[in-house]
PDB file of N, CA and C in Angstrom:
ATOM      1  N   UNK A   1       0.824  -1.188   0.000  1.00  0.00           N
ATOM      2  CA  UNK A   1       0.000   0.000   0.000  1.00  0.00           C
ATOM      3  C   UNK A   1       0.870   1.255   0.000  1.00  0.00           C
ATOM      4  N   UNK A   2       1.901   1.501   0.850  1.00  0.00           N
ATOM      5  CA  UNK A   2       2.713   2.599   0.983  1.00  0.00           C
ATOM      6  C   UNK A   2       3.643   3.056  -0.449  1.00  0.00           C
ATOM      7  N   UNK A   3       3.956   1.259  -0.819  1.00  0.00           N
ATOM      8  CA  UNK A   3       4.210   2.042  -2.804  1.00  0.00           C
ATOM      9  C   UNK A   3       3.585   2.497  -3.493  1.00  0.00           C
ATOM     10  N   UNK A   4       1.881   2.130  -3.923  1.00  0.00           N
ATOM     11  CA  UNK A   4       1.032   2.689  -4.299  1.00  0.00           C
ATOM     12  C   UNK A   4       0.790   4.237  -3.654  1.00  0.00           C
ATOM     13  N   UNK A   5       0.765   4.448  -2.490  1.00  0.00           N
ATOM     14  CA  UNK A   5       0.445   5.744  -2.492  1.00  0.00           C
ATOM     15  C   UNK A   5       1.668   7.179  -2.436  1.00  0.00           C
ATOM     16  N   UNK A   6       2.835   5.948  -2.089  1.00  0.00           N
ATOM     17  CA  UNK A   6       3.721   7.517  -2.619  1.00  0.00           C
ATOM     18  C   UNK A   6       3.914   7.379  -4.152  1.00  0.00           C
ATOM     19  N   UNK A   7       3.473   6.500  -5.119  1.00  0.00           N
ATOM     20  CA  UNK A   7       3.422   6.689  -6.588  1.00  0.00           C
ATOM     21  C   UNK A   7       2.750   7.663  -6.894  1.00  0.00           C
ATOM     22  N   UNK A   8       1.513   7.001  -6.356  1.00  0.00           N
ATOM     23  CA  UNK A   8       0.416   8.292  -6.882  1.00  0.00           C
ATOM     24  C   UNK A   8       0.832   9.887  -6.458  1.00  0.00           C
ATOM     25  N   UNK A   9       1.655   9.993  -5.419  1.00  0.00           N
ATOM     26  CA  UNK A   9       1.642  11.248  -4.903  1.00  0.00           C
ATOM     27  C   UNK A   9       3.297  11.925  -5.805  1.00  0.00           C
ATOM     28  N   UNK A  10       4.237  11.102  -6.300  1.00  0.00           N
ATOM     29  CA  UNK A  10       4.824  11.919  -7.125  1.00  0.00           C
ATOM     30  C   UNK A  10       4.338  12.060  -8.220  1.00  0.00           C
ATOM     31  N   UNK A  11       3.501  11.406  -9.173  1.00  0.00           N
ATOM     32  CA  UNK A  11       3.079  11.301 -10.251  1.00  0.00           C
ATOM     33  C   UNK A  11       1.755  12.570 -10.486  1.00  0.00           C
ATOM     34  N   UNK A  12       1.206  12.624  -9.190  1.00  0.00           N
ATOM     35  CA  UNK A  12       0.251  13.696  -9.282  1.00  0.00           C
ATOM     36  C   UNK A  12       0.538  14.610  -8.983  1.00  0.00           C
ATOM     37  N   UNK A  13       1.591  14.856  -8.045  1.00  0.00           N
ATOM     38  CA  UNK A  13       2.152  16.168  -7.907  1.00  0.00           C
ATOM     39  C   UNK A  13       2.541  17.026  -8.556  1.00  0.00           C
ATOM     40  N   UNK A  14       3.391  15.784  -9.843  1.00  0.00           N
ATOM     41  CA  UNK A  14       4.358  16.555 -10.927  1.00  0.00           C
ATOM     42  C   UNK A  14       3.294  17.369 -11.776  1.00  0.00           C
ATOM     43  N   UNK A  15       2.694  16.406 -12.295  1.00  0.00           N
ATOM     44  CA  UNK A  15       1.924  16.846 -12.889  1.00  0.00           C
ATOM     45  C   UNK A  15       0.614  17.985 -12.909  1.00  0.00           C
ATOM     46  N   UNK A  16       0.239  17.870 -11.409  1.00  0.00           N
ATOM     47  CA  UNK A  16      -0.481  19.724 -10.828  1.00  0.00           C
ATOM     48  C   UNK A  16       0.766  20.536 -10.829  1.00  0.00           C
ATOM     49  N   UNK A  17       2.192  20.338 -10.596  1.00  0.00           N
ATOM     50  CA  UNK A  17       2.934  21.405 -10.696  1.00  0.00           C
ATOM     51  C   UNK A  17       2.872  21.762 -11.911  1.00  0.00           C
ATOM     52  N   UNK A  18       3.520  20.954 -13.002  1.00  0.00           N
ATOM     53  CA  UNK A  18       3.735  21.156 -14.589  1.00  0.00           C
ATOM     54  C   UNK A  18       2.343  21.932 -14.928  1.00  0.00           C
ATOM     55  N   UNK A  19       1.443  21.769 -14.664  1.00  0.00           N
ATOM     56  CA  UNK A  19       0.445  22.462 -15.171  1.00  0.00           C
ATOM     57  C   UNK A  19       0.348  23.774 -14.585  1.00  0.00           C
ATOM     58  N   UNK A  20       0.455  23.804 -13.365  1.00  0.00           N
ATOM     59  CA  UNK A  20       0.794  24.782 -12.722  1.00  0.00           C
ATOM     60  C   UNK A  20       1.790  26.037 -13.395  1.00  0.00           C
ATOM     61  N   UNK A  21       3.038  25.414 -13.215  1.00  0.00           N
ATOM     62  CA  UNK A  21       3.827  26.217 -13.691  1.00  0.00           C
ATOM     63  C   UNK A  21       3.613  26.719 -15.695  1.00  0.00           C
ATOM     64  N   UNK A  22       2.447  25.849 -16.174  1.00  0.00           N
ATOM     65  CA  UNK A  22       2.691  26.641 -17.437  1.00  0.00           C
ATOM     66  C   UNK A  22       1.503  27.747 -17.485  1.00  0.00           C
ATOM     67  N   UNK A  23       0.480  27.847 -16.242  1.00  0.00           N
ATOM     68  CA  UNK A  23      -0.316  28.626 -16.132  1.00  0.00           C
ATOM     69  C   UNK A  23       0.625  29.928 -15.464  1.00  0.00           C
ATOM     70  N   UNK A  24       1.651  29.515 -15.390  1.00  0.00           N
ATOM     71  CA  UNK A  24       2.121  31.136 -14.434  1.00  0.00           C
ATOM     72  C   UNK A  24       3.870  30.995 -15.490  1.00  0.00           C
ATOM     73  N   UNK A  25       3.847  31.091 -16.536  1.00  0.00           N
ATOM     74  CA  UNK A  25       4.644  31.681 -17.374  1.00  0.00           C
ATOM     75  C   UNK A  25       6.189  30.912 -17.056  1.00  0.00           C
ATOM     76  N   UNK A  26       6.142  29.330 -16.654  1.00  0.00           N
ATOM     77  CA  UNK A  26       7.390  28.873 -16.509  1.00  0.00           C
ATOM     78  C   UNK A  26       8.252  28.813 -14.828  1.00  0.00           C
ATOM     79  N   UNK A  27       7.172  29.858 -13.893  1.00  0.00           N
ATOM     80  CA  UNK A  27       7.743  29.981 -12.572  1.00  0.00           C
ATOM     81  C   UNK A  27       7.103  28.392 -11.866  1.00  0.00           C
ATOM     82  N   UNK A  28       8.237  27.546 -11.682  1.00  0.00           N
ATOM     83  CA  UNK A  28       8.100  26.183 -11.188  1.00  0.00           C
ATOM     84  C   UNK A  28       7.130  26.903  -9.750  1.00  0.00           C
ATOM     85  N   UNK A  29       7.826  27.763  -8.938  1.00  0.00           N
ATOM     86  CA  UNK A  29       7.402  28.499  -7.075  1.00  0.00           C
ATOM     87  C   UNK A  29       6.768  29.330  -7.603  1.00  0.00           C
ATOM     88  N   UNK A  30       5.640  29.382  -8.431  1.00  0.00           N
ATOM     89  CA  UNK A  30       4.328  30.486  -8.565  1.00  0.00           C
ATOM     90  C   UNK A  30       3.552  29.836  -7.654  1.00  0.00           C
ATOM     91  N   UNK A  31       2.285  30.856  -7.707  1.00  0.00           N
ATOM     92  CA  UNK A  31       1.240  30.351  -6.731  1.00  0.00           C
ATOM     93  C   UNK A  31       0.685  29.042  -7.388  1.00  0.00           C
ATOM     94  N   UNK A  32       0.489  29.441  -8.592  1.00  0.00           N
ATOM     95  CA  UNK A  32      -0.331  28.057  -9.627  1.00  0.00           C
ATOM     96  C   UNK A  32       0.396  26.751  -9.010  1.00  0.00           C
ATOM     97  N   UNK A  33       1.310  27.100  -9.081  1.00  0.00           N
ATOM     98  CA  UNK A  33       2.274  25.476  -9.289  1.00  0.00           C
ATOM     99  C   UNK A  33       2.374  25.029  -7.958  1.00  0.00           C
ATOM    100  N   UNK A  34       2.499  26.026  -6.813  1.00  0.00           N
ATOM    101  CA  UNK A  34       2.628  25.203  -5.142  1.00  0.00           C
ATOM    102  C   UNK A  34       1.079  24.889  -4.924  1.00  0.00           C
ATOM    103  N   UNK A  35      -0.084  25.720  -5.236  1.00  0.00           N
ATOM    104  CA  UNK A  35      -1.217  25.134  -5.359  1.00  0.00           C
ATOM    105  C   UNK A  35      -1.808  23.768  -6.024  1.00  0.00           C
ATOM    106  N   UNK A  36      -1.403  24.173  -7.175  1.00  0.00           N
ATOM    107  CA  UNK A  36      -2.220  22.689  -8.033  1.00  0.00           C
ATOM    108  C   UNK A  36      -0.937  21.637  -7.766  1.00  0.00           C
ATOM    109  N   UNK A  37       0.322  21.466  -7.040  1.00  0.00           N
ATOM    110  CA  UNK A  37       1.164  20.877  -6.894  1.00  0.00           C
ATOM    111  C   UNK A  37       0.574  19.896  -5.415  1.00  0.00           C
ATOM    112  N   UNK A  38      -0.080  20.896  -4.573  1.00  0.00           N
ATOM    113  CA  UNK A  38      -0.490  20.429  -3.230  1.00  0.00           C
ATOM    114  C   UNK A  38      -1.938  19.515  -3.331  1.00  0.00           C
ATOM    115  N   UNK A  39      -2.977  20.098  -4.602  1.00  0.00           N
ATOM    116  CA  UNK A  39      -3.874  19.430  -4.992  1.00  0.00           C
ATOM    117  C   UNK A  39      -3.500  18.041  -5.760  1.00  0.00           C
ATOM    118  N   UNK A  40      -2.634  18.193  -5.901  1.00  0.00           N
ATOM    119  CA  UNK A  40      -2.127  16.800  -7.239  1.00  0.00           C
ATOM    120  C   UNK A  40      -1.807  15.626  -5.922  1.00  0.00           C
ATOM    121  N   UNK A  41      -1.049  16.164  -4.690  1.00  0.00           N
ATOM    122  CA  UNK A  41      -0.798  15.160  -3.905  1.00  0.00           C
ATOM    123  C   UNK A  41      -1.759  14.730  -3.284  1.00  0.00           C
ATOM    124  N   UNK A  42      -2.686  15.842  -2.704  1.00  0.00           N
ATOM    125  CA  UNK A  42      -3.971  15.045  -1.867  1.00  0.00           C
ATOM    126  C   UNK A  42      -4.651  13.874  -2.768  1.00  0.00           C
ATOM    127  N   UNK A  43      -4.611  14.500  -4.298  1.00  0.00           N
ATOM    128  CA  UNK A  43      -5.096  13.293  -5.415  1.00  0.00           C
ATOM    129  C   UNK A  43      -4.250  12.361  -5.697  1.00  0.00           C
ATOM    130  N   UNK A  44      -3.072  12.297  -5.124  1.00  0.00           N
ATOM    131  CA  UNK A  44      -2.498  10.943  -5.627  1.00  0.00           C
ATOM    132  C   UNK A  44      -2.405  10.467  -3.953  1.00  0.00           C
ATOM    133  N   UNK A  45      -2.158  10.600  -3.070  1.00  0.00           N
ATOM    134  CA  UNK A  45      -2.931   9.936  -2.001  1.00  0.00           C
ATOM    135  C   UNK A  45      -4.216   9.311  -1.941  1.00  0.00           C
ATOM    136  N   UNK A  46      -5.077   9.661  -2.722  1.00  0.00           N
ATOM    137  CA  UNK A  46      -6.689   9.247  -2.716  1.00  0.00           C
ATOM    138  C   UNK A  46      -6.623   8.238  -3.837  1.00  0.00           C
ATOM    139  N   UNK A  47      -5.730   8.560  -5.094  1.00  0.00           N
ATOM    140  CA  UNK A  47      -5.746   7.423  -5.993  1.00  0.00           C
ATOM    141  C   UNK A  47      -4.844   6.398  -5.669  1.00  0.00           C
ATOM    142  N   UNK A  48      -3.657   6.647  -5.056  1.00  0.00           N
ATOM    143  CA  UNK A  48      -2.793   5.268  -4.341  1.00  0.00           C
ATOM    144  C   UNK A  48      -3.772   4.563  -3.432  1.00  0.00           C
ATOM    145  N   UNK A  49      -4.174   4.966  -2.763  1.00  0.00           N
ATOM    146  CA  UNK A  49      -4.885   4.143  -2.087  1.00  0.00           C
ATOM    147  C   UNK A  49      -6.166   3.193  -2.464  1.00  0.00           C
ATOM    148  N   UNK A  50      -6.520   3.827  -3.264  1.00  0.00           N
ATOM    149  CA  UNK A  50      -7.855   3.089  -3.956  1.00  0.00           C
ATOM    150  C   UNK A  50      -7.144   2.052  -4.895  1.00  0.00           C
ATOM    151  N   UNK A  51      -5.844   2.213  -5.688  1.00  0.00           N
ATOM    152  CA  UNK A  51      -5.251   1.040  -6.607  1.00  0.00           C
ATOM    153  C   UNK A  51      -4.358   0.696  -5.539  1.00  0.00           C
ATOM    154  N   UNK A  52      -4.045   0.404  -3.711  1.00  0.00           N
ATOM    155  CA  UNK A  52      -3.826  -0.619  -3.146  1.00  0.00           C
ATOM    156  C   UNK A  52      -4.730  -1.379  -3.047  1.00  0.00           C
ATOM    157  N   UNK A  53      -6.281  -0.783  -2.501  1.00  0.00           N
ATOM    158  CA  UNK A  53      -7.303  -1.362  -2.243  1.00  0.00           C
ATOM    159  C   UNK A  53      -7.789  -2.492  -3.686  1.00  0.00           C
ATOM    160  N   UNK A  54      -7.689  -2.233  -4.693  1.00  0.00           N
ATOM    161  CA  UNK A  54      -8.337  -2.589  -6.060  1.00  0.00           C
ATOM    162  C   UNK A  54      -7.456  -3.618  -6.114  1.00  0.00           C
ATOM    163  N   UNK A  55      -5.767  -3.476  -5.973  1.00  0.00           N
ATOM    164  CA  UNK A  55      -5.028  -4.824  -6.571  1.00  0.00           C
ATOM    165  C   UNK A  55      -4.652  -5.451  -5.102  1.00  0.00           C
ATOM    166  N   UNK A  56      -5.344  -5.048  -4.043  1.00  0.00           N
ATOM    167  CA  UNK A  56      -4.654  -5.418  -2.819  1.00  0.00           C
ATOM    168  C   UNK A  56      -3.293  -5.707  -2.791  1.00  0.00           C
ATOM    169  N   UNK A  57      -2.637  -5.379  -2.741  1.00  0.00           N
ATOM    170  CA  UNK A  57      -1.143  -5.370  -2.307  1.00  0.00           C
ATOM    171  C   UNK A  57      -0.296  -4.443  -0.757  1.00  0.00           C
TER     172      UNK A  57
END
């Protein structure tokens, strides 16, 4: 379970940052990017856990 959910939480992170940062002109530490960076983890916490639960492992 603990691999599944720190997967999900770099994988979603990166990716609310990356989006983040192309909403604020390339600044990785804009607001966009520490925001949707912090949203990406609560969502990859919620999705690791549901694909431990799903493949039980």
């Amino acid at each position: 379970m603990k691999l599944m959910i720190t997967v999900g939480i770099i994988v979603f992170s990166t990716i609310g940052s990356w989006i983040g940062q192309l909403m604020s002109n390339g600044n990785w530490f804009g607001l966009w990017s520490l925001l949707l960076g912090t949203i990406g983890s609560f969502a990859g916490i919620w999705a690791g856990y549901q694909a431990a639960k799903y493949f039980e492992l």
